[in-house]
C-alpha atoms as a PDB file:
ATOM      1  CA  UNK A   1      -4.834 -39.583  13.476  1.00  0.00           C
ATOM      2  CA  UNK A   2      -4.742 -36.095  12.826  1.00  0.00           C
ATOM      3  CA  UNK A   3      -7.202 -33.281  13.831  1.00  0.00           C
ATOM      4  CA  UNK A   4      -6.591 -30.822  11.428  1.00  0.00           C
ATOM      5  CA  UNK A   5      -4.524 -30.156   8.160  1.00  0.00           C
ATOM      6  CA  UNK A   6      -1.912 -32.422   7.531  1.00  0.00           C
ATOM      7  CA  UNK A   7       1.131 -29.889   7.739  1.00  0.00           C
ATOM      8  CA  UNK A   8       3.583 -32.636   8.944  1.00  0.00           C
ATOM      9  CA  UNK A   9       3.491 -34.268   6.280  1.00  0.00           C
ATOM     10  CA  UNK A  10       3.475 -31.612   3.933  1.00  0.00           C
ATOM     11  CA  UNK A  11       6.673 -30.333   6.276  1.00  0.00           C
ATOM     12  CA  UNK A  12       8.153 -33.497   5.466  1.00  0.00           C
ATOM     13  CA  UNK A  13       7.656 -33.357   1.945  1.00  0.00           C
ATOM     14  CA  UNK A  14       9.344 -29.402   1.495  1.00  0.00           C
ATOM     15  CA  UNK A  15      12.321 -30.950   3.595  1.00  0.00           C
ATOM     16  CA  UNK A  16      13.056 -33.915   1.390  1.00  0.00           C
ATOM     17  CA  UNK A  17      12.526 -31.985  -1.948  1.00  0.00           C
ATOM     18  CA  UNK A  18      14.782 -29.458  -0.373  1.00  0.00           C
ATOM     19  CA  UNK A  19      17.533 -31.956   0.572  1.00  0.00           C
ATOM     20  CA  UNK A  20      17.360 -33.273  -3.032  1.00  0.00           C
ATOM     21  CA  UNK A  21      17.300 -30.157  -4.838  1.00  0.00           C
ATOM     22  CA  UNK A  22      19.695 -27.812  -3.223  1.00  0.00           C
ATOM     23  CA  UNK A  23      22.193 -30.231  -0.732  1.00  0.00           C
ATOM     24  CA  UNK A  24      21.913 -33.711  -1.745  1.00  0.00           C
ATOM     25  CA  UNK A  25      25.003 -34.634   0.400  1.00  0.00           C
ATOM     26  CA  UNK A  26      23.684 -33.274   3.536  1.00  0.00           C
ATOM     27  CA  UNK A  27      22.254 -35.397   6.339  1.00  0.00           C
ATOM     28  CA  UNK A  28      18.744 -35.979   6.910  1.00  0.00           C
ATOM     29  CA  UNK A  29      18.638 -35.351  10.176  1.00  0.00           C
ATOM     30  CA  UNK A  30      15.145 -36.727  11.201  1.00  0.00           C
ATOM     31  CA  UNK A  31      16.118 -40.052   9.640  1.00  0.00           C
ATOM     32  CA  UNK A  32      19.091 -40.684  11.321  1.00  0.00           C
ATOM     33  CA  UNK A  33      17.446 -39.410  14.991  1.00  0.00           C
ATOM     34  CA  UNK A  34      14.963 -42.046  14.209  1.00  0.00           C
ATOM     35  CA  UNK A  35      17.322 -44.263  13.095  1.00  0.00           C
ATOM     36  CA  UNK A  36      18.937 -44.257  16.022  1.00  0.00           C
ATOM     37  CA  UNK A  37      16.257 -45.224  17.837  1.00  0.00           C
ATOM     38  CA  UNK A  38      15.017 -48.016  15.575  1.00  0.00           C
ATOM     39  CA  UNK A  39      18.341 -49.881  15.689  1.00  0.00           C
ATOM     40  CA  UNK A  40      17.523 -50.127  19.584  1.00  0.00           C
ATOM     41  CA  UNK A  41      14.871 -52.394  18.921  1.00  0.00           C
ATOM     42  CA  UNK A  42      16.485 -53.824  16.115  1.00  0.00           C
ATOM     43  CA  UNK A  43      15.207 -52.019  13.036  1.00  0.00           C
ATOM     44  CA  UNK A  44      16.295 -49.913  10.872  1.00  0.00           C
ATOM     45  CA  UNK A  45      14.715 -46.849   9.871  1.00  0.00           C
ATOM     46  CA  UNK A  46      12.294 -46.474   6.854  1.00  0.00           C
ATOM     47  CA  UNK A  47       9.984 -43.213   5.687  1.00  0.00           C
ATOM     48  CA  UNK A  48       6.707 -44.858   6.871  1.00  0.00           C
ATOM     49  CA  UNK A  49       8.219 -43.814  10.146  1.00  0.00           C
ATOM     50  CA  UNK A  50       7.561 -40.431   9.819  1.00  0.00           C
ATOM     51  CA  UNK A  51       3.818 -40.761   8.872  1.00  0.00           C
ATOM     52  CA  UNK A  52       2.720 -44.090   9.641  1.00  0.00           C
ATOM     53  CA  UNK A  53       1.050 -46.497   7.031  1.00  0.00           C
ATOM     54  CA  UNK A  54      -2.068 -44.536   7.292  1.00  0.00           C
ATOM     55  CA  UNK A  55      -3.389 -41.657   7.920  1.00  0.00           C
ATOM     56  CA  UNK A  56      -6.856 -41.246   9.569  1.00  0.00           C
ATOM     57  CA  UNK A  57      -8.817 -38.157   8.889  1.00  0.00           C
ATOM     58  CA  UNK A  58     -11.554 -36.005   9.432  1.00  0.00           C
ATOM     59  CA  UNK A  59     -10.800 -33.273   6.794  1.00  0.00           C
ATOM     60  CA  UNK A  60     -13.407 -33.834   4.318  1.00  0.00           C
ATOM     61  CA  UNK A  61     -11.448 -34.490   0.735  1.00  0.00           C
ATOM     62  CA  UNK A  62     -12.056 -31.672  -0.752  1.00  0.00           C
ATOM     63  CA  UNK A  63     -10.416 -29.428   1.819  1.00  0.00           C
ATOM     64  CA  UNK A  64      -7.417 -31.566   2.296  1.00  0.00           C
ATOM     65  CA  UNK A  65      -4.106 -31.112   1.223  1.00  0.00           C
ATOM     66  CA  UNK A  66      -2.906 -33.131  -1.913  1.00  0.00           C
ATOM     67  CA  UNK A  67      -0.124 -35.513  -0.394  1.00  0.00           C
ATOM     68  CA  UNK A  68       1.266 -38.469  -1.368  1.00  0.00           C
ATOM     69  CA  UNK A  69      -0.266 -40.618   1.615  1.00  0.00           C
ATOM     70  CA  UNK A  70      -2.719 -43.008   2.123  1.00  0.00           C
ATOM     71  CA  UNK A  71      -5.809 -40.819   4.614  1.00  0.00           C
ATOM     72  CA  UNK A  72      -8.609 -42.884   5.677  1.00  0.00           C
ATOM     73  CA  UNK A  73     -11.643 -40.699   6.272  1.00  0.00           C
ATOM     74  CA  UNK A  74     -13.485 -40.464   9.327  1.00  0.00           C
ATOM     75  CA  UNK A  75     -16.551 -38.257   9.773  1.00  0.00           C
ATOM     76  CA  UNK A  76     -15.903 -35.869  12.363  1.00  0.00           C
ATOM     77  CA  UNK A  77     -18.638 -36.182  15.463  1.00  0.00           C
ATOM     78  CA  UNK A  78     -18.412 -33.012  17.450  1.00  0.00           C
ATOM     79  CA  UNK A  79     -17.893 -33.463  21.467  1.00  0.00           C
ATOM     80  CA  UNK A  80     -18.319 -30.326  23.776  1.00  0.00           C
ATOM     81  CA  UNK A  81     -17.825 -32.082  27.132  1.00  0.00           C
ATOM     82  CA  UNK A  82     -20.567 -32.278  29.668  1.00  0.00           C
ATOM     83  CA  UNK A  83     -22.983 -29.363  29.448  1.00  0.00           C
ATOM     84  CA  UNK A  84     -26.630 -27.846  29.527  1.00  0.00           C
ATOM     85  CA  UNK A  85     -28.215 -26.907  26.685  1.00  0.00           C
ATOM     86  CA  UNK A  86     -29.777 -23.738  27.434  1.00  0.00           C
ATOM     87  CA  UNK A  87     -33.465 -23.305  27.265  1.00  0.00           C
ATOM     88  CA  UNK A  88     -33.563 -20.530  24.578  1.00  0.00           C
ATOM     89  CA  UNK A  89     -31.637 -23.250  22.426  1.00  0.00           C
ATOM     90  CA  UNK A  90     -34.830 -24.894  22.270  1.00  0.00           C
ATOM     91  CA  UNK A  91     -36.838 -22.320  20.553  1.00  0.00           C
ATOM     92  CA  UNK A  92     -35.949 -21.847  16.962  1.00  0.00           C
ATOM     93  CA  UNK A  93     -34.768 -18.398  16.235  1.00  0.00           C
ATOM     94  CA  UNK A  94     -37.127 -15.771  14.448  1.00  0.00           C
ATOM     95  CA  UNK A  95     -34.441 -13.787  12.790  1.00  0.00           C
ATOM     96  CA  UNK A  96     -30.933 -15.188  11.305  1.00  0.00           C
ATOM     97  CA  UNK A  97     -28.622 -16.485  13.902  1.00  0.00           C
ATOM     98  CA  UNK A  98     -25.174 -15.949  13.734  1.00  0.00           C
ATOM     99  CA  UNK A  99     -22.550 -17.326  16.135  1.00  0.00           C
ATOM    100  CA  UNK A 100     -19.824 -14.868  17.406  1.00  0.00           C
ATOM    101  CA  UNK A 101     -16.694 -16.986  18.685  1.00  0.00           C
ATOM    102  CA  UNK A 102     -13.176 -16.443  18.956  1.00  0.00           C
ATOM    103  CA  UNK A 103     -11.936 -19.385  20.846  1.00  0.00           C
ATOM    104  CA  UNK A 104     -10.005 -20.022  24.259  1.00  0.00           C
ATOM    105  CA  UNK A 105      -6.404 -19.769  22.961  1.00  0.00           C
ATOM    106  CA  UNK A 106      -6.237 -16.030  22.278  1.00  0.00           C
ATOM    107  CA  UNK A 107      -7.060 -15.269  26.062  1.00  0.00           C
ATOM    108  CA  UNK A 108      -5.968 -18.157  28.047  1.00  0.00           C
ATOM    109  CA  UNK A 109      -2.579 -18.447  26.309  1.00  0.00           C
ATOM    110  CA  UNK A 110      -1.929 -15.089  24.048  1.00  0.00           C
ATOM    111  CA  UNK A 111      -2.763 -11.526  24.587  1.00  0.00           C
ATOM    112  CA  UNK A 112      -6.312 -11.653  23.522  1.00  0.00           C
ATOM    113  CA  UNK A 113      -8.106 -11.630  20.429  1.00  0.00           C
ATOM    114  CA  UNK A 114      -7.290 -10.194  17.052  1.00  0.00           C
ATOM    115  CA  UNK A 115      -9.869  -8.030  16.597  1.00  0.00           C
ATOM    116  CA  UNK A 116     -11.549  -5.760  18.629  1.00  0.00           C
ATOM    117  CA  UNK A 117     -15.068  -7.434  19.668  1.00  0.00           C
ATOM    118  CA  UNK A 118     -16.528  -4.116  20.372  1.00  0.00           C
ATOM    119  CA  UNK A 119     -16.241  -2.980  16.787  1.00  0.00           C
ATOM    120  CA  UNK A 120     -17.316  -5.812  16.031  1.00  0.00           C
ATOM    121  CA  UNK A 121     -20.760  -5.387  17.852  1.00  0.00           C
ATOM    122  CA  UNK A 122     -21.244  -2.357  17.169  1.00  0.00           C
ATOM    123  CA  UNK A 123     -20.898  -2.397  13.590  1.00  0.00           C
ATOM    124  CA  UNK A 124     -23.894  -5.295  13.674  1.00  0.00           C
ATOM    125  CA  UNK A 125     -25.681  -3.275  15.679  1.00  0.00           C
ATOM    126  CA  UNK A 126     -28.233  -1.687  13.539  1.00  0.00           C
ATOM    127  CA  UNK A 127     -28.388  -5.583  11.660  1.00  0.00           C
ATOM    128  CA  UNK A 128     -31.910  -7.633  12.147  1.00  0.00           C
ATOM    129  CA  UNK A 129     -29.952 -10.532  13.518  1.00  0.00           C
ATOM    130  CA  UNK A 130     -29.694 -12.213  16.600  1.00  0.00           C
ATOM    131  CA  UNK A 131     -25.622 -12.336  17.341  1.00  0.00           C
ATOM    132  CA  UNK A 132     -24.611 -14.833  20.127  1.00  0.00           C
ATOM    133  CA  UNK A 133     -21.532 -13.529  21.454  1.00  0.00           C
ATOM    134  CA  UNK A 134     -19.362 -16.417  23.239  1.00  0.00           C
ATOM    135  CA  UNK A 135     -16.975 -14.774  25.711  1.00  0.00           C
ATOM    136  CA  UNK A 136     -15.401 -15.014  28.536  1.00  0.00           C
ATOM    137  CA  UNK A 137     -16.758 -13.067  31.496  1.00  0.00           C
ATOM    138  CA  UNK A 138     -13.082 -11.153  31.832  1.00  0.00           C
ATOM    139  CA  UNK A 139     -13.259  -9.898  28.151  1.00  0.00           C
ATOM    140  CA  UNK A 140     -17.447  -9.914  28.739  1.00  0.00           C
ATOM    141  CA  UNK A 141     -16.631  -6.740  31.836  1.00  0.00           C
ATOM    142  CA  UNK A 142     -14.280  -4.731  29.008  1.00  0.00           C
ATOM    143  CA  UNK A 143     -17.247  -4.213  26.870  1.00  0.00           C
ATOM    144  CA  UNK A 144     -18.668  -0.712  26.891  1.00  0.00           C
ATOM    145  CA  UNK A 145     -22.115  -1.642  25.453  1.00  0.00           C
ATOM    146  CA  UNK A 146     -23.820  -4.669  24.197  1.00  0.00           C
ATOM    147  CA  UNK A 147     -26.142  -4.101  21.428  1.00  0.00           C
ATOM    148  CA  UNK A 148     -29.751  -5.099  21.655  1.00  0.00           C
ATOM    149  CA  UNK A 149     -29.236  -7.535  19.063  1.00  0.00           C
ATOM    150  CA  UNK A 150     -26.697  -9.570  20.636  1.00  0.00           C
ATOM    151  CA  UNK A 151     -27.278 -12.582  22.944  1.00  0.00           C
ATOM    152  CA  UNK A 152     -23.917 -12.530  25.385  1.00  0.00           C
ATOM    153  CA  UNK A 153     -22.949 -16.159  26.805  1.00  0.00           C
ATOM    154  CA  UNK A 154     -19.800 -17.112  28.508  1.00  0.00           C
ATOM    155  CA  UNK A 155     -20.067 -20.044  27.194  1.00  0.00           C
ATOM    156  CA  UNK A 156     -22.435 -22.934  24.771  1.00  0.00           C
ATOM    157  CA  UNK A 157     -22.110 -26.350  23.295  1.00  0.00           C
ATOM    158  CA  UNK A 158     -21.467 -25.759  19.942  1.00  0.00           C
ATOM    159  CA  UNK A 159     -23.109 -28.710  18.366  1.00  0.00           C
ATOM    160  CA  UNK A 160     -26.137 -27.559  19.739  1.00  0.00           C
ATOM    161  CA  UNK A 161     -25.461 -24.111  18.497  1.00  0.00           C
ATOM    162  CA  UNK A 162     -24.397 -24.334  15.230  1.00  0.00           C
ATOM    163  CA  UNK A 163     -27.804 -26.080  13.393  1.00  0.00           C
ATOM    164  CA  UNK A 164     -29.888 -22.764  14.402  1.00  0.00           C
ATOM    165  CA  UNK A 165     -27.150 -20.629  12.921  1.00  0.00           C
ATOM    166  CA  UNK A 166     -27.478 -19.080   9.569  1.00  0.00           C
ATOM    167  CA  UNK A 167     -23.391 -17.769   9.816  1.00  0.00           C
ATOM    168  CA  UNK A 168     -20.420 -17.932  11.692  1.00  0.00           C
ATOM    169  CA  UNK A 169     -17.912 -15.308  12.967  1.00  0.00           C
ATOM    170  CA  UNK A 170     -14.950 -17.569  14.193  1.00  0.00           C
ATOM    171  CA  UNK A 171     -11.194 -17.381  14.276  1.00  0.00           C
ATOM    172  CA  UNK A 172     -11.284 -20.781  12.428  1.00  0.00           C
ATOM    173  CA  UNK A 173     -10.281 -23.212  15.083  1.00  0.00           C
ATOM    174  CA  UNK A 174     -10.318 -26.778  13.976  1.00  0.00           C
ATOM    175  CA  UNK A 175     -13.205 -27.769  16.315  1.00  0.00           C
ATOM    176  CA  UNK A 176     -14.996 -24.945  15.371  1.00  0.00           C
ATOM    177  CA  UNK A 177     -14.606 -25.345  11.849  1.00  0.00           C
ATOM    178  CA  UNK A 178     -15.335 -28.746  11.488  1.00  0.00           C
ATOM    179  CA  UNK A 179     -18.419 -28.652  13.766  1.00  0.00           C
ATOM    180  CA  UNK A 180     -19.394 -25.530  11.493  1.00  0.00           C
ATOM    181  CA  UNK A 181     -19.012 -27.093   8.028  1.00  0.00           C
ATOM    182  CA  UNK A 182     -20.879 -30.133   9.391  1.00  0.00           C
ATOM    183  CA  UNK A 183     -23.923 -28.022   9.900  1.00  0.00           C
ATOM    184  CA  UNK A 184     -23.772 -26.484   6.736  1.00  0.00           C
ATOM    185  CA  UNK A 185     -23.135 -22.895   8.146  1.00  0.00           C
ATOM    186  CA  UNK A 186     -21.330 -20.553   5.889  1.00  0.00           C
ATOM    187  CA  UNK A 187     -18.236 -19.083   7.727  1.00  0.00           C
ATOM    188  CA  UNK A 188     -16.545 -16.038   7.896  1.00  0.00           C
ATOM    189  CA  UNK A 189     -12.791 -16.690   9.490  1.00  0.00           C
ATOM    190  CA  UNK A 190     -10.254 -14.495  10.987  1.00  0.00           C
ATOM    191  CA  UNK A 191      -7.381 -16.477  11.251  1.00  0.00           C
ATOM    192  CA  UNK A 192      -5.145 -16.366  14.076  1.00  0.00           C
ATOM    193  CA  UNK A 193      -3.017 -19.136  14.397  1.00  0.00           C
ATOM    194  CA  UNK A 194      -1.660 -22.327  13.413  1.00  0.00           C
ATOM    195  CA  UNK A 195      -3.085 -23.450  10.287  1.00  0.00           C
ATOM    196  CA  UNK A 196      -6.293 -21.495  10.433  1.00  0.00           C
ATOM    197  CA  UNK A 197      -5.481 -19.228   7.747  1.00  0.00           C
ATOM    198  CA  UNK A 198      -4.848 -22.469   5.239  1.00  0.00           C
ATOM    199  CA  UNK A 199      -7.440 -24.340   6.153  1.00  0.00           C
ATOM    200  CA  UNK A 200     -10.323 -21.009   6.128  1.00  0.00           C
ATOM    201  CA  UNK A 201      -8.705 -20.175   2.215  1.00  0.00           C
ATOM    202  CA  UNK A 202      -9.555 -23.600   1.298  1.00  0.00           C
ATOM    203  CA  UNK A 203     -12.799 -23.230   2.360  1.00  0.00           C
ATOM    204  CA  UNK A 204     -13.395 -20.185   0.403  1.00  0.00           C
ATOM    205  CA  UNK A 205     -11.810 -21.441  -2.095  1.00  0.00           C
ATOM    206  CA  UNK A 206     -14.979 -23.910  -2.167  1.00  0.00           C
ATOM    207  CA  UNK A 207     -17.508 -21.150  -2.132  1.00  0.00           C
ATOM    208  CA  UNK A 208     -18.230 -21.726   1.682  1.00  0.00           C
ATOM    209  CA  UNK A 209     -17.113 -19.072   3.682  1.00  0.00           C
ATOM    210  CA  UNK A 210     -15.097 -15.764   3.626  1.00  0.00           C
ATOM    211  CA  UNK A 211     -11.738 -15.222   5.029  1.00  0.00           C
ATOM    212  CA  UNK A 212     -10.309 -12.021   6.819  1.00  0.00           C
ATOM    213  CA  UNK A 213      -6.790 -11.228   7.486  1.00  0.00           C
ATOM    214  CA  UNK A 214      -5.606  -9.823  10.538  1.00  0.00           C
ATOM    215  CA  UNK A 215      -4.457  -6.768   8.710  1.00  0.00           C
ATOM    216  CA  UNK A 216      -7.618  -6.102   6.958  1.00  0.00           C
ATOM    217  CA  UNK A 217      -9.918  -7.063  10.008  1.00  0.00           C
ATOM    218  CA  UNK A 218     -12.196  -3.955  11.405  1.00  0.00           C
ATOM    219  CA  UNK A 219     -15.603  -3.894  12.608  1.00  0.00           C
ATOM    220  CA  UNK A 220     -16.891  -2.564   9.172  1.00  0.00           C
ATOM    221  CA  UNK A 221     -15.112  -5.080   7.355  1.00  0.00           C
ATOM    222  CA  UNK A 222     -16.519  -7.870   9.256  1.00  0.00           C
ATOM    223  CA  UNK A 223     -20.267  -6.381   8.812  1.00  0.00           C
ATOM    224  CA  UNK A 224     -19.337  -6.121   4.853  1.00  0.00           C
ATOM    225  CA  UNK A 225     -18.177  -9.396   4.923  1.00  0.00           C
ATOM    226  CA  UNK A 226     -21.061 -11.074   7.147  1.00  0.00           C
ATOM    227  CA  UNK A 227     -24.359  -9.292   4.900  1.00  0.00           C
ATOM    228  CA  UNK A 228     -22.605 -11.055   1.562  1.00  0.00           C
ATOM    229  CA  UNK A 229     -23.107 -14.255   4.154  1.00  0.00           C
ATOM    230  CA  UNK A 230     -26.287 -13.374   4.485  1.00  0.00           C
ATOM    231  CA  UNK A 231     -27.495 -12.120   1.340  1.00  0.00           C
ATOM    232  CA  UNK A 232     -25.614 -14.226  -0.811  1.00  0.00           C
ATOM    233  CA  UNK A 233     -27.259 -17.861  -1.246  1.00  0.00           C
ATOM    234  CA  UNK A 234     -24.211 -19.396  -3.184  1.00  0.00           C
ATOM    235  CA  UNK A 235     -22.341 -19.972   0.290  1.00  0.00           C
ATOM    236  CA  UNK A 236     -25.269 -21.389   2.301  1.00  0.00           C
ATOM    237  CA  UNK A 237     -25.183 -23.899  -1.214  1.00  0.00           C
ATOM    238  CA  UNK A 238     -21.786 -24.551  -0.952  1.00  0.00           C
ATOM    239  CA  UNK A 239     -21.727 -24.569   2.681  1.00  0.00           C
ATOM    240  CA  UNK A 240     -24.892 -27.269   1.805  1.00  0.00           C
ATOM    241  CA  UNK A 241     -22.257 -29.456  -0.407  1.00  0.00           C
ATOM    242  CA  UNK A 242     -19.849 -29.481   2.217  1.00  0.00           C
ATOM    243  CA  UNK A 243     -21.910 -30.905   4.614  1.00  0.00           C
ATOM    244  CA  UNK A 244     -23.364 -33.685   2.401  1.00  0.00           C
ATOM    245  CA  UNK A 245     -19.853 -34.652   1.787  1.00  0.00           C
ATOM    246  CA  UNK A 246     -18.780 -34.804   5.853  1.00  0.00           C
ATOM    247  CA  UNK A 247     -22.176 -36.396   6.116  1.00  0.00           C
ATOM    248  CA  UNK A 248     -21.027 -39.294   3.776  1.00  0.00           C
ATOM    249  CA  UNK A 249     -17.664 -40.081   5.354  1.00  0.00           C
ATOM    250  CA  UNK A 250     -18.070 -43.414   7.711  1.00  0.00           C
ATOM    251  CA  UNK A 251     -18.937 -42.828  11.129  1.00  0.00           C
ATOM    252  CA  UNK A 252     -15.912 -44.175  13.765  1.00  0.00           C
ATOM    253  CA  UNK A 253     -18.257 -47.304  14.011  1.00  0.00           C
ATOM    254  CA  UNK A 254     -17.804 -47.892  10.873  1.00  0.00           C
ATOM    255  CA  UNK A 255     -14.333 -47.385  10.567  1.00  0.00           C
ATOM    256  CA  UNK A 256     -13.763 -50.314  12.987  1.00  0.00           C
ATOM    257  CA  UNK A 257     -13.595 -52.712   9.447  1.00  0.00           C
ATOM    258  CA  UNK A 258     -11.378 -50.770   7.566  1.00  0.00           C
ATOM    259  CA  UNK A 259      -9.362 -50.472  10.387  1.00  0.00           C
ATOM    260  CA  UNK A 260      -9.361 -54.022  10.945  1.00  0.00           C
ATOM    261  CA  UNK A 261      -8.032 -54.840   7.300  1.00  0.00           C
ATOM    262  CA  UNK A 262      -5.536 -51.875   7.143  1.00  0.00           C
ATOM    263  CA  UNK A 263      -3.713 -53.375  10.435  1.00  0.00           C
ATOM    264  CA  UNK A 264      -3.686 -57.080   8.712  1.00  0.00           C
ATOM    265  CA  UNK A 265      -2.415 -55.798   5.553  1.00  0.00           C
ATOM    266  CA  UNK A 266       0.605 -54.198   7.020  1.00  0.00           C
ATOM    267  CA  UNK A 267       1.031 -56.281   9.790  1.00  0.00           C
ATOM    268  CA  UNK A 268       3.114 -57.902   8.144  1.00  0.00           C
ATOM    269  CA  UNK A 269       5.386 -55.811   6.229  1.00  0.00           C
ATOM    270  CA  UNK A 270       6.641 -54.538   9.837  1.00  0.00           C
ATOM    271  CA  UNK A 271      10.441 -55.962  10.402  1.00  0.00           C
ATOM    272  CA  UNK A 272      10.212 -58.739  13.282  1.00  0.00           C
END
């Protein structure tokens, strides 16, 4: 079950063309580590090793990579843990709402964010939006001044944030993204890690968000970027389409079926 783009497989795939194409004598050496194993329970090794018989995912289709596997959809239900919904959540916003978040990684494991969020702010300043800010009370105390327009929070459930929110500003996290694009929100995504950067040019690549790079990100350039958001309707429609499509992929309920048949069908093609 993956939880965001399948890169493994795609890994795979480079390797073994590699192998073919430029030393066809050599060893592969994840087959004959697995191998190994395998004979240890009396098997012997085969490719459906490496990415199972299927694969289940939440990646709508039209953002997913083009493999060579079998992926089994899944719609992707958002889960933010226990929390309270604030009240002001419950009042529908009277200007455009956009979401400011960066995610946990770039402080709790890396030297911070990418960008610098007080550019960021105050190159929205002068905007007639409400900005919710999500940061951490550490990075929260390094700010010099918060802008009137800008709603700070150390933290807020997502799901319940994202169906008030006309944009996102967001490093392009999987949960983030996904629980974004099944709101219909148009994105804007500076990528930091991992496969964010893949997986935020396929979505603009659909006509649903924007994408900036690390080198070109700046506080003006994220205000350019965020008004053709904004003023733009062709990415709140495409943003639309993606969330019809996410909408039409079976819940995990009813997933249980298909589940049911894919484990009988290959049941049996597993060596005893």
């Amino acid at each position: 079950m993956l939880w965001s783009l399948d890169l493994f497989a795609r890994m795979r795939g480079h390797y073994l063309r590699a192998l073919r194409e430029h030393a066809p004598g050599e060893r592969d050496a994840m087959a004959a580590w697995m191998g190994a194993r395998a004979a240890k329970v009396g098997t012997d090794f085969s490719e459906e090793m490496t990415s199972g018989h299927f694969t289940i995912d939440p990646t709508p289709g039209s953002l997913r990579l083009d493999l060579p596997h079998t992926y089994v959809p899944l719609r992707y239900i958002p889960y933010n843990g226990t929390a309270i919904v604030p009240p002001w959540l419950h009042v529908p916003p009277t200007k455009p709402r956009v979401c400011l978040t960066l995610g946990t990684s770039a402080t709790e494991r890396l030297d911070g964010y990418s960008v610098s969020v007080q550019d960021v702010l105050t190159s929205l300043a002068d905007l007639d939006i409400e900005l919710v800010a999500t940061l951490p009370e550490k990075q929260q105390a390094e700010l010099t001044h918060v802008p009137d327009n800008v709603r700070l929070v150390s933290f807020v459930p997502l799901q319940a944030l994202a169906p008030t929110c006309s944009a996102v500003i967001s490093h392009g996290g999987s949960g983030t993204f996904l629980t974004m694009a099944g709101q219909g929100v148009p994105q804007l995504i500076e990528p930091f890690m991992f496969d964010d950067e893949l997986r935020a040019e396929r979505l603009a690549e659909q006509g649903a968000g924007l994408v900036l790079h690390g080198r070109d990100t700046s506080g003006p350039r994220v205000r350019e970027h965020l008004l053709r958001l904004l003023g733009e309707p062709s990415f709140a429609e495409a943003a639309g389409k993606l969330r019809a499509e996410m909408e039409a992929m079976p819940t995990p309920n009813e997933l249980v079926g298909e589940l049911e048949r894919l484990t009988a069908e290959h049941r049996g093609t597993v060596a005893s």
